[in-house]
N, C-alpha and C. Protein backbone atom coordinates (compact mmCIF):
# COMPACT_ATOMS: atom_id res chain seq x y z
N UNK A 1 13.23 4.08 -0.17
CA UNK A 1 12.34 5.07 0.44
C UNK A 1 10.89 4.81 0.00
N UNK A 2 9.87 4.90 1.19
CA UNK A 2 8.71 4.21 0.59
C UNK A 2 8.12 5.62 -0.14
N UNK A 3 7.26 5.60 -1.21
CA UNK A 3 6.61 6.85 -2.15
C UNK A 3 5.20 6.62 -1.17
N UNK A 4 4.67 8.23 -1.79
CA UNK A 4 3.29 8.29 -1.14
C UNK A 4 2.86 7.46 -1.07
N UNK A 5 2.40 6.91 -2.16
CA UNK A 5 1.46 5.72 -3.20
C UNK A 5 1.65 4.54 -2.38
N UNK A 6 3.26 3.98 -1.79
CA UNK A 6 3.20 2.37 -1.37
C UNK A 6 3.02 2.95 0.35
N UNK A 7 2.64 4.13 0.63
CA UNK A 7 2.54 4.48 2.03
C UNK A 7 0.53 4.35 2.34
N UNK A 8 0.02 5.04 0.63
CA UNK A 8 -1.19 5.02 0.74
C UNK A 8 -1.80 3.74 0.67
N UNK A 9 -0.95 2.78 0.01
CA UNK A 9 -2.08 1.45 -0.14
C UNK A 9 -1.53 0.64 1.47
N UNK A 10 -0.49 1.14 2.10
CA UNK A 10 -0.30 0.47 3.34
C UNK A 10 -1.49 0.77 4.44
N UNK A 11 -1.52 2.34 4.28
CA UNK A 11 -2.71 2.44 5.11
C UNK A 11 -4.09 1.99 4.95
N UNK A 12 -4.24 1.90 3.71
CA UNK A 12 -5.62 1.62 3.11
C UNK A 12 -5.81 0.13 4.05
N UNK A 13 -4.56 -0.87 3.69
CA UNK A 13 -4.69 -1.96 4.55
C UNK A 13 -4.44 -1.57 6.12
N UNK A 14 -4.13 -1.12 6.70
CA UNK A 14 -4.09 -1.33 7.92
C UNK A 14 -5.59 -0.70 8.33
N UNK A 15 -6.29 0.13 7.73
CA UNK A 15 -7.31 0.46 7.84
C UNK A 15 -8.54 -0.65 7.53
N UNK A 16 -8.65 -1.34 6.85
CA UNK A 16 -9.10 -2.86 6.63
C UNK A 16 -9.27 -3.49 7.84
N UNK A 17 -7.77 -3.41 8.40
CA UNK A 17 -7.54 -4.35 9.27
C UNK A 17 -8.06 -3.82 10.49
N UNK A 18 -8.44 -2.84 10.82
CA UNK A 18 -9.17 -2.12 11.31
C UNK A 18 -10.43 -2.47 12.54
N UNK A 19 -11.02 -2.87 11.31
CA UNK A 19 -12.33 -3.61 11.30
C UNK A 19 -12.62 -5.20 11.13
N UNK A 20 -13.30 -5.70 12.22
CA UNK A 20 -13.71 -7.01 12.11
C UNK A 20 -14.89 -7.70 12.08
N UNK A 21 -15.21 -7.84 10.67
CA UNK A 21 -16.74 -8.06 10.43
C UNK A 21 -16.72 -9.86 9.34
N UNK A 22 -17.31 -10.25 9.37
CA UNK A 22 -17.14 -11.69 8.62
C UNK A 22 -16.98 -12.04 6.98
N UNK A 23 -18.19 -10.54 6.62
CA UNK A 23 -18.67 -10.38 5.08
C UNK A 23 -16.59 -9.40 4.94
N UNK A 24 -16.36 -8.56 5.56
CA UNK A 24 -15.09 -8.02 5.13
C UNK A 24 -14.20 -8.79 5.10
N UNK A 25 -14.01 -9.69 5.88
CA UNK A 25 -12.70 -10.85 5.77
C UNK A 25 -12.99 -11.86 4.55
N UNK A 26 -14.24 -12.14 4.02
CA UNK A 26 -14.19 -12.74 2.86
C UNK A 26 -13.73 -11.89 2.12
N UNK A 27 -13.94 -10.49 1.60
CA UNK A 27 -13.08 -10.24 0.22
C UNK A 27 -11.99 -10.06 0.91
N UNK A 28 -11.08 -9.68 1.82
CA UNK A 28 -10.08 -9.32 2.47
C UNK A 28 -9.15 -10.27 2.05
N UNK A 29 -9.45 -11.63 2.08
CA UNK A 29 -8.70 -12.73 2.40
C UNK A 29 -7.85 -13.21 1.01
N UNK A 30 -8.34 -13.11 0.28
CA UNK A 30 -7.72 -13.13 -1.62
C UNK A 30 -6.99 -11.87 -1.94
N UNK A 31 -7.01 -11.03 -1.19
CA UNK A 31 -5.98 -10.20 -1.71
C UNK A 31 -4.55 -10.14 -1.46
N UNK A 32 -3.87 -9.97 -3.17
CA UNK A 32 -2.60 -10.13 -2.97
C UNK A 32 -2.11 -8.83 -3.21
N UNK A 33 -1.62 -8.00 -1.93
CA UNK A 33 -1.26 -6.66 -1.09
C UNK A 33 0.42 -6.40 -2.42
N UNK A 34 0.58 -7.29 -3.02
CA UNK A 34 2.00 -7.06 -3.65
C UNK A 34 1.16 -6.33 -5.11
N UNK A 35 0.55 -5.47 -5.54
CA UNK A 35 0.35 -5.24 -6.24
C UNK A 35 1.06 -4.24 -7.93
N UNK A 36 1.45 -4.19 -8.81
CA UNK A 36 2.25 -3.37 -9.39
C UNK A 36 1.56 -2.13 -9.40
N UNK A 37 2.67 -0.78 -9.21
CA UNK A 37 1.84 0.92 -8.90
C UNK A 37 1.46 0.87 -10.69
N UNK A 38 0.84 1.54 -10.78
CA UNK A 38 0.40 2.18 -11.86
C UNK A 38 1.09 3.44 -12.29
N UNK A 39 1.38 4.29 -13.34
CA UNK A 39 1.86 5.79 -13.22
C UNK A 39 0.47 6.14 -13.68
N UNK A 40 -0.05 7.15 -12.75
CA UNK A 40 -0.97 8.53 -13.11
C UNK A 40 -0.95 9.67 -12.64
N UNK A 41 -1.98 10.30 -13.81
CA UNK A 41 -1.33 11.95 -13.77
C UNK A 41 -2.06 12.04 -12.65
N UNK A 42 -1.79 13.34 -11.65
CA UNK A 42 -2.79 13.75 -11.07
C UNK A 42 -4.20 14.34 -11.21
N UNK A 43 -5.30 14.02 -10.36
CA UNK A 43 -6.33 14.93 -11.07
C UNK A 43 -7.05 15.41 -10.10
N UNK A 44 -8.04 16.37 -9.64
CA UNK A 44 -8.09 17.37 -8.36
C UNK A 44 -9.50 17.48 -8.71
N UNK A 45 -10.30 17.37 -7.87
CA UNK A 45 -11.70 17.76 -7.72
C UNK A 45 -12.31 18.60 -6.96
N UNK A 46 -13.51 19.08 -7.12
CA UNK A 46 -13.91 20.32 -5.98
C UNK A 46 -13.95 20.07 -4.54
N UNK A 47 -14.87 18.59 -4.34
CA UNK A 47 -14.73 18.04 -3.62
C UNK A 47 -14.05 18.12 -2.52
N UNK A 48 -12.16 17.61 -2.91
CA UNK A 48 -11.27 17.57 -2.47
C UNK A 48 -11.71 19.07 -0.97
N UNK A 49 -12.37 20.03 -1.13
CA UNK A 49 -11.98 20.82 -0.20
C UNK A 49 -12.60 20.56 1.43
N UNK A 50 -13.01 19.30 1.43
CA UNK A 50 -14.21 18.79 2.53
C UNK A 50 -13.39 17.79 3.17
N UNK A 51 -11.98 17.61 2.67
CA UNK A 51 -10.90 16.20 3.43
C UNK A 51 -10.60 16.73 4.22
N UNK A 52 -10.18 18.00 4.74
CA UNK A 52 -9.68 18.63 5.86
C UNK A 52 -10.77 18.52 7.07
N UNK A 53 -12.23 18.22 6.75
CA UNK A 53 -13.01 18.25 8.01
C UNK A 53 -13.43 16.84 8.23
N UNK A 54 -12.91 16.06 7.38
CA UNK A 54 -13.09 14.16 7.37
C UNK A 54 -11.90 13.87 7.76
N UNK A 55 -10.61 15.15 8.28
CA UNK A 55 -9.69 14.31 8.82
C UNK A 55 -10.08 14.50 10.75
N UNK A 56 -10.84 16.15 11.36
CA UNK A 56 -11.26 16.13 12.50
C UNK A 56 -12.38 14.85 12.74
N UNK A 57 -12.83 14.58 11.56
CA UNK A 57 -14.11 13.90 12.04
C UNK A 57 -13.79 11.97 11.96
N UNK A 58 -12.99 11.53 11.73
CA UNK A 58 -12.64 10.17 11.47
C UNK A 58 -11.78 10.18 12.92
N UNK A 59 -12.47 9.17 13.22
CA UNK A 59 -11.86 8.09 14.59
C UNK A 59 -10.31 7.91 14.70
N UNK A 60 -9.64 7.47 15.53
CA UNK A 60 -8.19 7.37 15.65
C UNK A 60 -7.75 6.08 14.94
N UNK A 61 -8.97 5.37 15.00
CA UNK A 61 -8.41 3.95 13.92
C UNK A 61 -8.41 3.95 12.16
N UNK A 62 -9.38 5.23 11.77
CA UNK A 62 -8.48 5.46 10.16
C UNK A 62 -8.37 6.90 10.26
N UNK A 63 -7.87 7.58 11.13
CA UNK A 63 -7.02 8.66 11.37
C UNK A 63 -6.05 8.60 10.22
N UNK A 64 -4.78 7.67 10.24
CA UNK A 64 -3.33 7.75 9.79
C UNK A 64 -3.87 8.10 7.92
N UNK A 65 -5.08 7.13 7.97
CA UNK A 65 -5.33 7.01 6.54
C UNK A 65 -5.97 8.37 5.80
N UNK A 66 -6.75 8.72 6.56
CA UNK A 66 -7.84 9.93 6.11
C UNK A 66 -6.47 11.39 6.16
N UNK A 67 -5.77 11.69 7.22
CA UNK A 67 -4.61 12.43 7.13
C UNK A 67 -3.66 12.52 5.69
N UNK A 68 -3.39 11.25 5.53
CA UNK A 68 -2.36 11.21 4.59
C UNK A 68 -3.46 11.81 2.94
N UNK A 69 -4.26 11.14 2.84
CA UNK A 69 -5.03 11.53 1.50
C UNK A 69 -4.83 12.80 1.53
N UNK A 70 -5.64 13.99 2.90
CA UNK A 70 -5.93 15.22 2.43
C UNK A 70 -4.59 15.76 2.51
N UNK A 71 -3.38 15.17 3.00
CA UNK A 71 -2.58 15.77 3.18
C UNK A 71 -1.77 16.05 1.29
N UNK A 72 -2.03 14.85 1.24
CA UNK A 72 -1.21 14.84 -0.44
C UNK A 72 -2.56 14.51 -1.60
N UNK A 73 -3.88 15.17 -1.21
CA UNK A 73 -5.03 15.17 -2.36
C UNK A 73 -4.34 15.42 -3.61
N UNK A 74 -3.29 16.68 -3.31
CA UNK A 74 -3.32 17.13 -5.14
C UNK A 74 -2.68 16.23 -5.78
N UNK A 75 -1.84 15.09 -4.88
CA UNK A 75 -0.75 14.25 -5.97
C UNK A 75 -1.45 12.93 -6.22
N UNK A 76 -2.63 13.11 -6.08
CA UNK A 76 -3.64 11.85 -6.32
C UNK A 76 -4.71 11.96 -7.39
N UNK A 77 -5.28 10.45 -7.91
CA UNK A 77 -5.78 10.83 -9.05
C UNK A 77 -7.28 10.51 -8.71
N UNK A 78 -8.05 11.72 -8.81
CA UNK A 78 -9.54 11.56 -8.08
C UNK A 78 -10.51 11.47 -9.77
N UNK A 79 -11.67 10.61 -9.73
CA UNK A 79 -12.12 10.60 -10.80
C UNK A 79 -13.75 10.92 -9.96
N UNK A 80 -14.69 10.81 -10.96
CA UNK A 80 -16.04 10.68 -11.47
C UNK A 80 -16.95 10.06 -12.32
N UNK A 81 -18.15 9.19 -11.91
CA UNK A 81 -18.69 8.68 -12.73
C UNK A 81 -19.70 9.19 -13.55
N UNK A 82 -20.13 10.30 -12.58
CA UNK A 82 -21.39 10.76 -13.51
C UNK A 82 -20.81 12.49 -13.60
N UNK A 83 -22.06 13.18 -14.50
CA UNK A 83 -21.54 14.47 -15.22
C UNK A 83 -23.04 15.38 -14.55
N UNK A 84 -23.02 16.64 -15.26
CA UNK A 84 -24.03 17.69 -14.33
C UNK A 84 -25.43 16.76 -14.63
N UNK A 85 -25.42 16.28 -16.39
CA UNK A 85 -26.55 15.94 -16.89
C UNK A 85 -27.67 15.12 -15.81
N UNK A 86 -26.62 14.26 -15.09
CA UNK A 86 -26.55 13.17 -14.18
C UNK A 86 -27.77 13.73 -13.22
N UNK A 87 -26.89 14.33 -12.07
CA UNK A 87 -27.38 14.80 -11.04
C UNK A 87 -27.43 16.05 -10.51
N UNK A 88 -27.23 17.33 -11.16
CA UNK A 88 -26.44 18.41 -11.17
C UNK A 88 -25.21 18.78 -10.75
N UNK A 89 -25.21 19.86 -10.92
CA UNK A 89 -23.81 21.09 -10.78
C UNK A 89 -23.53 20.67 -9.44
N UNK A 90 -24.13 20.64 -8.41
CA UNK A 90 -23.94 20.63 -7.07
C UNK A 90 -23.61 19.49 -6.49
N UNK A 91 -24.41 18.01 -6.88
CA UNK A 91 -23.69 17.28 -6.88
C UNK A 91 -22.86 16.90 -7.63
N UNK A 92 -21.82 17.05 -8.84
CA UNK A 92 -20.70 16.99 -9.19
C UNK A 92 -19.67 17.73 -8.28
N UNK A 93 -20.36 19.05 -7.90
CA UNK A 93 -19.14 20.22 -7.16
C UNK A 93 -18.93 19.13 -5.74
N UNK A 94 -19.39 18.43 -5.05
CA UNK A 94 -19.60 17.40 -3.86
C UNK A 94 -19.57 16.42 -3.75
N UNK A 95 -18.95 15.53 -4.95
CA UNK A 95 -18.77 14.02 -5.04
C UNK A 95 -17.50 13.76 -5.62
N UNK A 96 -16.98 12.44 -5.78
CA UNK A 96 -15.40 12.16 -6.03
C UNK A 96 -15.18 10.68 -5.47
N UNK A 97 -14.45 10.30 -6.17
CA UNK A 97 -14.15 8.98 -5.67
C UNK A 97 -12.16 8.83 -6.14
N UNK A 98 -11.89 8.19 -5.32
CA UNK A 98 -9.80 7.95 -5.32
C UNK A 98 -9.96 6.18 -5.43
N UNK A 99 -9.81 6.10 -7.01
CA UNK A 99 -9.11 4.22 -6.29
C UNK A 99 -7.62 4.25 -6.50
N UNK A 100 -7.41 2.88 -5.04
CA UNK A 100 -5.99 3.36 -4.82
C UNK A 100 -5.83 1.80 -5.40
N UNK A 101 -6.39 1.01 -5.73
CA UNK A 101 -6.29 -0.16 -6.93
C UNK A 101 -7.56 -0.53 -7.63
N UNK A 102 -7.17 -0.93 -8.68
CA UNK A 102 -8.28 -1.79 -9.37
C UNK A 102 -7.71 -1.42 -10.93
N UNK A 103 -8.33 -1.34 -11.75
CA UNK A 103 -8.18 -1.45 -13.49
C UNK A 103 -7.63 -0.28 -13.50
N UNK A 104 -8.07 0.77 -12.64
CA UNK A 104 -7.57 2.32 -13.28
C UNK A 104 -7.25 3.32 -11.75
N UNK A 105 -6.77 2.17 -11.08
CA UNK A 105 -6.51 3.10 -9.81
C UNK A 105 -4.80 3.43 -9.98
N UNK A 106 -4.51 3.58 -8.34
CA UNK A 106 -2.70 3.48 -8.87
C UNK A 106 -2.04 2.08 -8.68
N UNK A 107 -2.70 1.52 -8.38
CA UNK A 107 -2.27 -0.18 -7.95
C UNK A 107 -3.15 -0.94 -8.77
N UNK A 108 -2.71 -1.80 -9.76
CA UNK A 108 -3.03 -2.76 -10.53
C UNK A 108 -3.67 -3.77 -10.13
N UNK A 109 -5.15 -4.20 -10.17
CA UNK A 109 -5.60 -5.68 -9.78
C UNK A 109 -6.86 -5.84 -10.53
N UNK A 110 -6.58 -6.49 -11.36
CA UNK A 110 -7.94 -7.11 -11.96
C UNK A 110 -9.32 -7.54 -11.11
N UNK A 111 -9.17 -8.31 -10.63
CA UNK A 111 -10.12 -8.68 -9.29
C UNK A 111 -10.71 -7.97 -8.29
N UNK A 112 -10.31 -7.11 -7.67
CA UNK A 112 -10.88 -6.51 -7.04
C UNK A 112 -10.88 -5.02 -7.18
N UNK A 113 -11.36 -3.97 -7.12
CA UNK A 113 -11.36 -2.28 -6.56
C UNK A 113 -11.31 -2.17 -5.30
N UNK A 114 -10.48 -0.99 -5.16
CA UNK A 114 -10.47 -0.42 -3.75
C UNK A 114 -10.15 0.78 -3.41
N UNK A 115 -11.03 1.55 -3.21
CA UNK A 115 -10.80 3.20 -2.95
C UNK A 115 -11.65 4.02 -1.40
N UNK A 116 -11.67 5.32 -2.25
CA UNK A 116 -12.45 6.44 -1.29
C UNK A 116 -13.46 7.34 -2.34
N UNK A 117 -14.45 6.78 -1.37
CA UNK A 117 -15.62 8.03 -1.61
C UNK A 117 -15.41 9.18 -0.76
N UNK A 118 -15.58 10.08 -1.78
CA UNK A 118 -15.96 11.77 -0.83
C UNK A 118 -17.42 12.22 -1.21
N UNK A 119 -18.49 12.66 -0.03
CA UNK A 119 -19.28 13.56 -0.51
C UNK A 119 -19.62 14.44 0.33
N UNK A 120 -19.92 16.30 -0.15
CA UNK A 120 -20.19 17.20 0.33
C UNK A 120 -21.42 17.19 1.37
N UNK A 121 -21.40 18.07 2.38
CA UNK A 121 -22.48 18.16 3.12
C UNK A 121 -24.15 18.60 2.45
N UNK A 122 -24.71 17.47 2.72
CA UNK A 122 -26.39 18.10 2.44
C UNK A 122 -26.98 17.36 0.77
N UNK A 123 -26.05 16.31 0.47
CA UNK A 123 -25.68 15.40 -0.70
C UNK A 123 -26.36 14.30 -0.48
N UNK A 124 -27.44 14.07 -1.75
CA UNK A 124 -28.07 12.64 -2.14
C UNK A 124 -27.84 11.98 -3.14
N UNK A 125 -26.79 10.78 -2.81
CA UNK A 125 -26.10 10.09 -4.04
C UNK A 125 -27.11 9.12 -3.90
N UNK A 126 -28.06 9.35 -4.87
CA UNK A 126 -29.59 8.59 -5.25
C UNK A 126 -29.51 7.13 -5.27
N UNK A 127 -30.84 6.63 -5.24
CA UNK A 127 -30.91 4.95 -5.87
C UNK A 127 -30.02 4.57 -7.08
N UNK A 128 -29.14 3.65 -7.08
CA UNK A 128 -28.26 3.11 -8.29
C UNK A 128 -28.05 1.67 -7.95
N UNK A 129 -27.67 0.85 -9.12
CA UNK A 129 -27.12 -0.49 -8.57
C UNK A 129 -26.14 -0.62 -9.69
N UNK A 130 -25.62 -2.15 -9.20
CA UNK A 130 -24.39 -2.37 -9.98
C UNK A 130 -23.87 -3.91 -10.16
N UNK A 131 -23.52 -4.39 -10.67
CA UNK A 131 -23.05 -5.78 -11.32
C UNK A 131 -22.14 -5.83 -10.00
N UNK A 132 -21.22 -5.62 -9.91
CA UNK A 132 -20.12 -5.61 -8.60
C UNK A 132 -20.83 -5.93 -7.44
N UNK A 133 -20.28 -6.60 -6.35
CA UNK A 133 -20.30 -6.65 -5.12
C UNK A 133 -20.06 -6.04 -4.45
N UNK A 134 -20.32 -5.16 -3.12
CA UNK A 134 -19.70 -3.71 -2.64
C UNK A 134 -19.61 -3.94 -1.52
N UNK A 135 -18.83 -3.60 -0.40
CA UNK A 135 -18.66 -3.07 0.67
C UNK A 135 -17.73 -1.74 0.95
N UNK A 136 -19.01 -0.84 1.39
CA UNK A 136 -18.20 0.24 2.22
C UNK A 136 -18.30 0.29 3.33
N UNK A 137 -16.88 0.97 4.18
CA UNK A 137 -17.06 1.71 5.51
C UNK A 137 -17.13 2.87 5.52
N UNK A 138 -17.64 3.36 6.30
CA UNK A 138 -17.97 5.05 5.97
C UNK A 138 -16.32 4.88 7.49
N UNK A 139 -15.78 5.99 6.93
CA UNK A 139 -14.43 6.87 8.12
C UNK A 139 -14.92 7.58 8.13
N UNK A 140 -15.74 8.32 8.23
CA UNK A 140 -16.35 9.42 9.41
C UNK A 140 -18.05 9.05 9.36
N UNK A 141 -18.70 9.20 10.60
CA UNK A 141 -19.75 9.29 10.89
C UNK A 141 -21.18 9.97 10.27
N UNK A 142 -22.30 9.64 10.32
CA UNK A 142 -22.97 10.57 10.27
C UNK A 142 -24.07 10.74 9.17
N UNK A 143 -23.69 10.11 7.84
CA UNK A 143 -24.01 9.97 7.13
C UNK A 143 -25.43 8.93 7.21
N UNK A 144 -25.96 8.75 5.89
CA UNK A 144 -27.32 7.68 6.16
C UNK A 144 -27.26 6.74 5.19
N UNK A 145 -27.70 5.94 4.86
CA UNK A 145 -27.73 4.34 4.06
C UNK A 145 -28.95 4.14 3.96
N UNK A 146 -29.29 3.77 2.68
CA UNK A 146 -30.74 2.68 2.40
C UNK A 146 -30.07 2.07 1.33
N UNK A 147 -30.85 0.48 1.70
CA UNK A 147 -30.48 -0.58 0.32
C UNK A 147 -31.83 -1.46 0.27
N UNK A 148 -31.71 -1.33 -0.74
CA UNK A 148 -33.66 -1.80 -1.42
C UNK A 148 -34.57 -1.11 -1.26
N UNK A 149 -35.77 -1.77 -0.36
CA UNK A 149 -36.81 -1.40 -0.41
C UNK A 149 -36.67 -0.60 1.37
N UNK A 150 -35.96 -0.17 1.94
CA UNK A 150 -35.48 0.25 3.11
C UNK A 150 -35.61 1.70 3.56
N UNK A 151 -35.52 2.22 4.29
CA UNK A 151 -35.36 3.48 4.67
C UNK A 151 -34.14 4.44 4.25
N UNK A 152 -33.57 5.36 4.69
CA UNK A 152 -32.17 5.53 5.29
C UNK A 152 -32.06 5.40 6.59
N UNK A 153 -30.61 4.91 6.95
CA UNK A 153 -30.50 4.26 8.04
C UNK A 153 -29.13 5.15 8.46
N UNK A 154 -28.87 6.07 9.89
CA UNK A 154 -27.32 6.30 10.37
C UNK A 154 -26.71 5.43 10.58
N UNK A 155 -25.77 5.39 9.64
CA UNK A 155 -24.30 4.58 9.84
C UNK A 155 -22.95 5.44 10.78
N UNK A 156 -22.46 4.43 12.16
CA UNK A 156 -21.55 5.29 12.22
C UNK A 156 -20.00 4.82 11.47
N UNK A 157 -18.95 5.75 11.69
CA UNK A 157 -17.63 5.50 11.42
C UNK A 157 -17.27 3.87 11.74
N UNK A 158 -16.67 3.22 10.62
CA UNK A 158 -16.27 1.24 10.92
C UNK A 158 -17.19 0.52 10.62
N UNK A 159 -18.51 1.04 10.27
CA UNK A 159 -20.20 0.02 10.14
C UNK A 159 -19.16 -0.68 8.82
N UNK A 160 -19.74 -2.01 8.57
CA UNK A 160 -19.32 -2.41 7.34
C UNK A 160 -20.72 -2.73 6.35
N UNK A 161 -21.00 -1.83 6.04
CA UNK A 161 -22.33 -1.84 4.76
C UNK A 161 -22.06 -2.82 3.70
N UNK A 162 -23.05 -3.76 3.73
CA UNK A 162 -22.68 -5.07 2.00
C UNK A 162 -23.77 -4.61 1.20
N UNK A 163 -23.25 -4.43 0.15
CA UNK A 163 -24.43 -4.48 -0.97
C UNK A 163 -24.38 -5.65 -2.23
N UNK A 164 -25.26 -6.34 -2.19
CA UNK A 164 -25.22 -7.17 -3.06
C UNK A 164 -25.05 -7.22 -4.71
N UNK A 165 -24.83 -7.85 -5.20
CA UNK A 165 -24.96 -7.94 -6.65
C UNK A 165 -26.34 -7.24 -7.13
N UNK A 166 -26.30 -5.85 -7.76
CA UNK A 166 -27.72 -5.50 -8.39
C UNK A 166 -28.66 -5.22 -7.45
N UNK A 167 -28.41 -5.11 -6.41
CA UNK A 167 -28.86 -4.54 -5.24
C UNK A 167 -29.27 -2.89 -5.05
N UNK A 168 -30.21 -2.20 -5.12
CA UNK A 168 -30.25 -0.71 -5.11
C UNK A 168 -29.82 -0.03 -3.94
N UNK A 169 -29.21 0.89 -4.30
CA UNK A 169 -28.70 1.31 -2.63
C UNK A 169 -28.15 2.93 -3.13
N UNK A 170 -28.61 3.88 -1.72
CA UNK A 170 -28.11 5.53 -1.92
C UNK A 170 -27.54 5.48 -0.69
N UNK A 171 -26.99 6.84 -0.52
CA UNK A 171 -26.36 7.89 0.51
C UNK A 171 -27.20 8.54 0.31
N UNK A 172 -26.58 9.22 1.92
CA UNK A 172 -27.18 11.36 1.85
C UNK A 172 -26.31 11.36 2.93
N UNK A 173 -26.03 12.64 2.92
CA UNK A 173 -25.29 13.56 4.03
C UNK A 173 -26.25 14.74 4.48
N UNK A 174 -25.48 15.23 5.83
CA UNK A 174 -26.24 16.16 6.02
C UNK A 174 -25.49 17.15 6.83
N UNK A 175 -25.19 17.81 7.83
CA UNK A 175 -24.73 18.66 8.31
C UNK A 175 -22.85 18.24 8.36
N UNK A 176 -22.50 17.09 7.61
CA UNK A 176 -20.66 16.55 7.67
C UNK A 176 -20.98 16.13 6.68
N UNK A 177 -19.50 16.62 5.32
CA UNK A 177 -19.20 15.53 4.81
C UNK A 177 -18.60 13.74 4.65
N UNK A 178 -18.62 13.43 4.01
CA UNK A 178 -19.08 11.58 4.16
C UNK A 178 -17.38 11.16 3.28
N UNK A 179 -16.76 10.68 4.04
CA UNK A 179 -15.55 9.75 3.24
C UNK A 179 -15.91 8.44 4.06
N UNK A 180 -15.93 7.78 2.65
CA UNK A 180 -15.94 6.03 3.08
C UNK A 180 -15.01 5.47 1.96
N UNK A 181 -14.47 4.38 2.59
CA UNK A 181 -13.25 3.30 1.92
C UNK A 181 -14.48 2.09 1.35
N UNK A 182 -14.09 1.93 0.41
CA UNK A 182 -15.38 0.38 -0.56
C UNK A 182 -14.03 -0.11 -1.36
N UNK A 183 -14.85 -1.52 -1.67
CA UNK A 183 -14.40 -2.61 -2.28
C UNK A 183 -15.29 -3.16 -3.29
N UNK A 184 -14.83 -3.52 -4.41
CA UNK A 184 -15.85 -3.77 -5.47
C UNK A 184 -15.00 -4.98 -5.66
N UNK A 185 -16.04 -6.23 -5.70
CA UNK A 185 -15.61 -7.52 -6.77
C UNK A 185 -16.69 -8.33 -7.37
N UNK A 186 -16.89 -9.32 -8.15
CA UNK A 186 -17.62 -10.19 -9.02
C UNK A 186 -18.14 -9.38 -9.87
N UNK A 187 -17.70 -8.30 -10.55
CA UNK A 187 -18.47 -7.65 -11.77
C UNK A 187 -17.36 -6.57 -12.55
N UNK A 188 -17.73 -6.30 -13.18
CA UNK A 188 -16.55 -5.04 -14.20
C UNK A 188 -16.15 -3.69 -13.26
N UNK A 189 -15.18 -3.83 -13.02
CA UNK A 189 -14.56 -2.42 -12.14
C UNK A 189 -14.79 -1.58 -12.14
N UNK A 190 -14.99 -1.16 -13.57
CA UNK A 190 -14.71 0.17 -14.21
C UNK A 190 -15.94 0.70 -14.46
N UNK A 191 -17.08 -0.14 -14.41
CA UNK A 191 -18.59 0.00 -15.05
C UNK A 191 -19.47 1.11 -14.43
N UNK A 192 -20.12 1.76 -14.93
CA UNK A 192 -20.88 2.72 -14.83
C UNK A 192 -21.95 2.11 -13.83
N UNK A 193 -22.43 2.78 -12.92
CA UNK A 193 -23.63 1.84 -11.76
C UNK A 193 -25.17 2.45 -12.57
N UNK A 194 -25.71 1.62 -12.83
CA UNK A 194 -27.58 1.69 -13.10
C UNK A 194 -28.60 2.81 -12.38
N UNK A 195 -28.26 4.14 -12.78
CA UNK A 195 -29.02 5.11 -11.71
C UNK A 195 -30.25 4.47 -12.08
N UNK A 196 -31.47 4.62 -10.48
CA UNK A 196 -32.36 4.34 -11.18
C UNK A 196 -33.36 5.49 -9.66
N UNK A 197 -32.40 6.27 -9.66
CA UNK A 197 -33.31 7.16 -8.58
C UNK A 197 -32.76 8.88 -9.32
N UNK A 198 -33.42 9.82 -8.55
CA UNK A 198 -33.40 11.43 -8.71
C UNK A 198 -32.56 12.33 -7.94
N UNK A 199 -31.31 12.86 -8.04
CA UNK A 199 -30.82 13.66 -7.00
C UNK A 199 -31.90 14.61 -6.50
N UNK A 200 -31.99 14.58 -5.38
CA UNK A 200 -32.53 15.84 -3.99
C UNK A 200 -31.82 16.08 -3.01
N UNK A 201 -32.37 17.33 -2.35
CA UNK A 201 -31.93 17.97 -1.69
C UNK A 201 -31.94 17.15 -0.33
N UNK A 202 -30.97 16.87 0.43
CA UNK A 202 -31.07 16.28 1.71
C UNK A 202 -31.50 17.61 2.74
């Protein structure tokens, strides 16, 4: 009988597969999908209460995926990188991230990360960078992007955003909350990202 867990990293891939972009099929292509589960406890964030409107708002192609998370949030282990000191109360109460592999997700892989961002409506996850290589897709629409010296830019649902090695790059939301699926490789998994911007008010 398949468990949540080997149902969630199935979708995670078929959701991958999803999308066809050139920069995604390079990390895509080294991954070995046989990964060992991890046991973890569950852990529940405020967050979590904004998956129910990222499951109306995500496309029919990561539908199956965005469903199943909010459906079984509580039996999943949602973490955080930063604390109030960070960015405040408000953005902690509106941010969250699920890896469903990497060093400390539920699927074991040295090499690469792979999860979900959540963030609340009206949320500026500031200038930061990071040793890692990144690609996210945002599954639901709406949200905005800047990397470097750039604007913010609307991304819709499937865009495949690259951020480079040490590359500065934020979010914001604004009237929808923001779930996107990312991939982290060539740097430490687990590592804290380089804030080097101010939470505000979107």
């Amino acid at each position: 009988m398949t468990t949540i867990f080997e149902e969630l990293l199935g979708r995670f891939r078929n959701a991958l597969a999803a999308v066809e972009d050139e920069r995604l099929q390079d990390f895509r292509a080294p991954l070995d999908w046989s990964m060992p589960q991890r046991p973890l406890e569950p852990h529940e964030l405020a967050c979590l209460s904004h998956l129910d409107r990222t499951v109306e708002l995500a496309p029919e192609s990561f539908r199956p995926l965005v469903a199943l998370v909010a459906k079984h949030r509580h039996e999943l282990r949602w973490g955080q990188t930063y604390t109030p000191a960070d960015f405040g109360q408000n953005f902690i109460d509106n941010y969250g991230w699920l890896e469903v592999f990497g060093t400390r997700g539920h699927f074991a892989n040295d090499q690469m990360a792979g999860g979900l961002l959540v963030l609340g409506v009206n949320i500026v996850y500031p200038d930061h960078h990071h040793v890692a290589e990144e690609i996210y897709i945002p599954l639901t629409g709406g949200a905005e992007w800047r990397k470097g010296e750039g604007g913010f830019v609307p991304r819709a649902a499937g865009e495949v955003i690259h951020h480079p090695s040490n590359v500065n790059h934020a979010m914001r939301t604004g009237a929808e909350p923001l779930l996107a699926l990312y991939l982290w490789r060539g740097g430490p998994l687990a590592a804290r990202s380089t804030i080097t911007g101010k939470a505000e008010s979107a």
